[in-house]
N, C-alpha and C. Protein backbone atom coordinates (compact mmCIF):
# COMPACT_ATOMS: atom_id res chain seq x y z
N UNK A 1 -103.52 5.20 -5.63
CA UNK A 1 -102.13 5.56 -5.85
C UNK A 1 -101.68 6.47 -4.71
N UNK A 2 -100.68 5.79 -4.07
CA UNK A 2 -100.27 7.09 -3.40
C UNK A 2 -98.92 8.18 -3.86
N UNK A 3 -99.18 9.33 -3.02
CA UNK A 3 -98.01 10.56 -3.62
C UNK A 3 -97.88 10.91 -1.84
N UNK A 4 -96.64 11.10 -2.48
CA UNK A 4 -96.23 12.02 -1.19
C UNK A 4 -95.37 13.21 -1.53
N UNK A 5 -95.58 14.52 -0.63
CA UNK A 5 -95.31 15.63 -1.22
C UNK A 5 -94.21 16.26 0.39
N UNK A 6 -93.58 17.07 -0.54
CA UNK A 6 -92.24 17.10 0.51
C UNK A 6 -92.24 18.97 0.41
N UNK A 7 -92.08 19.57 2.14
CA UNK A 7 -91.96 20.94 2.45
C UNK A 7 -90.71 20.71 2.91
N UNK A 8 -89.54 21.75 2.86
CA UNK A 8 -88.60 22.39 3.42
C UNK A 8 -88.95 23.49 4.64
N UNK A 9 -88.65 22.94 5.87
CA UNK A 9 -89.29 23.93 6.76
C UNK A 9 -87.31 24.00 7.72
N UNK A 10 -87.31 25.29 8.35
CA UNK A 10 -86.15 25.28 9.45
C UNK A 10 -86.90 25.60 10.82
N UNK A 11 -86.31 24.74 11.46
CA UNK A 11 -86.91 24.36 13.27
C UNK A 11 -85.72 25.56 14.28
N UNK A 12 -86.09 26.06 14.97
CA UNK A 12 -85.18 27.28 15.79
C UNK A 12 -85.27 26.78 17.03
N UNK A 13 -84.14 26.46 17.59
CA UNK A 13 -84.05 26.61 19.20
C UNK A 13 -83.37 27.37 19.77
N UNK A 14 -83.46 27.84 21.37
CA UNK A 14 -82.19 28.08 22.31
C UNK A 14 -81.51 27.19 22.84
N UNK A 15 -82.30 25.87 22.46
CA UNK A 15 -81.97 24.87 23.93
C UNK A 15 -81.11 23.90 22.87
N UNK A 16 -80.93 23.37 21.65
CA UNK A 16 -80.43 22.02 21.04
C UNK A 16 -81.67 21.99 19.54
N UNK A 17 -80.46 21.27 18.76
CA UNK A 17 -80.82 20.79 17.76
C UNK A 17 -82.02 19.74 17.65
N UNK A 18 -82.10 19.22 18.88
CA UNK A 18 -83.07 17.79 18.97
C UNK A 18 -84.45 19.16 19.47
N UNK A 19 -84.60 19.65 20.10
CA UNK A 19 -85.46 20.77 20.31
C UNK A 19 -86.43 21.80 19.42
N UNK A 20 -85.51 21.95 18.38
CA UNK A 20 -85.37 22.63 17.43
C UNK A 20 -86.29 21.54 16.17
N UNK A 21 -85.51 19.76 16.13
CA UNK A 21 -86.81 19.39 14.99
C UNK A 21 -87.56 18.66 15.88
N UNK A 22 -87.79 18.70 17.28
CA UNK A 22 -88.73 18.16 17.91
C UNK A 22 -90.15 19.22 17.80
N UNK A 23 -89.57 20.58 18.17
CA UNK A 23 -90.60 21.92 17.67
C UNK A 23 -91.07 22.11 16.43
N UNK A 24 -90.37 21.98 15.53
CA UNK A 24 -90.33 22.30 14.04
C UNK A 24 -91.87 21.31 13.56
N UNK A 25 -91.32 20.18 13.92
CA UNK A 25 -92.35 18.86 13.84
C UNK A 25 -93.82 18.80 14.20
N UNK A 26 -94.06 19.61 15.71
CA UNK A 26 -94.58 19.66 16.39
C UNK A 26 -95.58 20.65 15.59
N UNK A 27 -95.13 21.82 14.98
CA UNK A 27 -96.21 22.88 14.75
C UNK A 27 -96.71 22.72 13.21
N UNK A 28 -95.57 21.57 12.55
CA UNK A 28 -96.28 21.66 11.18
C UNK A 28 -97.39 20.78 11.45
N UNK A 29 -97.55 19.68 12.56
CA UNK A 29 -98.65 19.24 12.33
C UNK A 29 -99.79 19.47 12.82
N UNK A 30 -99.95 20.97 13.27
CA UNK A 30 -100.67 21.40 13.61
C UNK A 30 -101.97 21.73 11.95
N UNK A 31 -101.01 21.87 11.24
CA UNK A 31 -101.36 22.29 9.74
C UNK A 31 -101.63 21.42 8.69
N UNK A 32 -100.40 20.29 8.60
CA UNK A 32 -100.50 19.63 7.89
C UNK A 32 -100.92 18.24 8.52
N UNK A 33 -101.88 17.86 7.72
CA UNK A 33 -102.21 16.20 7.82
C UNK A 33 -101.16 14.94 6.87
N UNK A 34 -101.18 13.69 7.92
CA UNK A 34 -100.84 13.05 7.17
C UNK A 34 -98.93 12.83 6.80
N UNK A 35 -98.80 13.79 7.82
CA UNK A 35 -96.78 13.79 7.97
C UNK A 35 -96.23 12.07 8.19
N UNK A 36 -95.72 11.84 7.33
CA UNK A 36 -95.00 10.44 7.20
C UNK A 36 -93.57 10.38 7.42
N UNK A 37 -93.28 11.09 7.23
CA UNK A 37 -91.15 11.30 7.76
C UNK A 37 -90.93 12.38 7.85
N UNK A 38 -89.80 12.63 8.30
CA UNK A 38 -88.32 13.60 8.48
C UNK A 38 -87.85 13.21 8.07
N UNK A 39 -86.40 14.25 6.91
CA UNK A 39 -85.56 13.77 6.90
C UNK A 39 -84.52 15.22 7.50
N UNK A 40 -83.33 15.02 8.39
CA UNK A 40 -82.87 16.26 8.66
C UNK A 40 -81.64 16.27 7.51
N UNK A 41 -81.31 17.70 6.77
CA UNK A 41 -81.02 17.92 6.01
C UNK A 41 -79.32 19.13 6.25
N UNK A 42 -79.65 19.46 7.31
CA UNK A 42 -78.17 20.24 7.34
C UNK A 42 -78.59 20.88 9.26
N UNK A 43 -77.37 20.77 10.27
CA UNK A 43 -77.73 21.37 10.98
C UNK A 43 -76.95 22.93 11.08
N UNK A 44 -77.15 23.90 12.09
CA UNK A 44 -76.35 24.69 12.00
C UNK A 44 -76.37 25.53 13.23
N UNK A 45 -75.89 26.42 13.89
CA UNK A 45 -76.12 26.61 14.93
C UNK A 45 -75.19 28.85 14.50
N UNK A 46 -75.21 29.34 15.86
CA UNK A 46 -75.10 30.66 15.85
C UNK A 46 -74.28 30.76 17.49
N UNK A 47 -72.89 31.27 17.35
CA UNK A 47 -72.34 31.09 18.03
C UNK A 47 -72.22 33.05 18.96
N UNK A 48 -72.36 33.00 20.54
CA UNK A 48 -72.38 34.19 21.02
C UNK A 48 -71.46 34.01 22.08
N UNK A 49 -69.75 34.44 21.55
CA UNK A 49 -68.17 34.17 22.51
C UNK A 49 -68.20 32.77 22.11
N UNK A 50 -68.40 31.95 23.68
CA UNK A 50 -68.02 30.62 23.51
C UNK A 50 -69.28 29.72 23.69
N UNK A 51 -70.32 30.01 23.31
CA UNK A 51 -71.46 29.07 23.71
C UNK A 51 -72.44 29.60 22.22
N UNK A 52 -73.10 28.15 21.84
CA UNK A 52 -73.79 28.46 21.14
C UNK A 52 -75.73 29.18 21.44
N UNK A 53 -76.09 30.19 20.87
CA UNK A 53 -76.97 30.81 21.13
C UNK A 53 -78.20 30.15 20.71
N UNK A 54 -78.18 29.82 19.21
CA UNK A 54 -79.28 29.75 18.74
C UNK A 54 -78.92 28.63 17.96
N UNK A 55 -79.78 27.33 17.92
CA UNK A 55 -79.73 26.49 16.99
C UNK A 55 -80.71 26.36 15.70
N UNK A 56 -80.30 25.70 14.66
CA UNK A 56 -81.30 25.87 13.04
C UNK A 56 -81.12 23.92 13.07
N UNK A 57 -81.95 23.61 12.51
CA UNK A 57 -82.13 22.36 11.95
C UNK A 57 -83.14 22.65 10.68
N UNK A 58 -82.47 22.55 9.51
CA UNK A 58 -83.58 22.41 7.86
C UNK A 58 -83.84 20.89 7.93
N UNK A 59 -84.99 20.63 7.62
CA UNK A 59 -86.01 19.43 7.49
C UNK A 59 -86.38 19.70 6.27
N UNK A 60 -86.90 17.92 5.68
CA UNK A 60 -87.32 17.94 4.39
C UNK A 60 -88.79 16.90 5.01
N UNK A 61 -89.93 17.66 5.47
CA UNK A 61 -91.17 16.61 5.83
C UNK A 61 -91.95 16.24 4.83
N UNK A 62 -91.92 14.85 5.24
CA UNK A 62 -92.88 14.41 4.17
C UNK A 62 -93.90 14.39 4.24
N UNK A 63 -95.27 13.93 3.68
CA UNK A 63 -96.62 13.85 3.96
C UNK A 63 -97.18 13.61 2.80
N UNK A 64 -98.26 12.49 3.28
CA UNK A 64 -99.08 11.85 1.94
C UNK A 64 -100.23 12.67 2.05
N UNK A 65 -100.33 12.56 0.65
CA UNK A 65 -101.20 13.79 -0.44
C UNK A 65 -102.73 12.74 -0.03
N UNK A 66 -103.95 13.54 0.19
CA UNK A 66 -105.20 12.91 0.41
C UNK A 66 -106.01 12.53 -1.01
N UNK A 67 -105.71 11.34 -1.75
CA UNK A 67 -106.03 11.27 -3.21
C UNK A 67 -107.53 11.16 -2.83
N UNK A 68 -108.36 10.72 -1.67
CA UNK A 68 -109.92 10.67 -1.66
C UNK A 68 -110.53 12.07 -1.38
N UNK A 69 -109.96 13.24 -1.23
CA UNK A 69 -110.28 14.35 -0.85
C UNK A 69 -111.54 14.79 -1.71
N UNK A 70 -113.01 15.19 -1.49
CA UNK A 70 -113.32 16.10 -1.94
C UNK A 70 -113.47 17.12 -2.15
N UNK A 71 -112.85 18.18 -3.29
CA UNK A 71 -112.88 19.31 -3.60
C UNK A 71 -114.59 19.67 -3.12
N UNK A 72 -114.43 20.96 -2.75
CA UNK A 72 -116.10 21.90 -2.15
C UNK A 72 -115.95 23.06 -3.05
């Protein structure tokens, strides 16, 4: 049977939104095994005068659950 189990993570850039869930992506799978999608969920950004400073992208990643895992 498979499951798949879903984290809410937010990705930060200076440079762009594509940056931001290209990074975001990048470090959860440093952690998590088994990431099967993105879905992006709201973007948003932080404005300093006339240029934006800082970008946010919230992600909803997915990743299948290891049902053969043995517990130690």
């Amino acid at each position: 049977m498979d499951i798949e189990k879903h984290l809410l993570i937010t990705g930060i850039s200076d440079v762009s939104w594509k940056d931001a869930i290209v990074k975001a992506i990048k470090e959860v799978s440093k952690t998590i095994d088994y990431l099967s999608e993105v879905k992006i969920l709201n973007q948003r950004a932080i404005i300093d005068g006339d240029k934006i400073s800082k970008y946010y992208a919230d992600l909803d990643i997915t990743f299948m659950v290891d049902t053969n895992r043995k517990n130690s």
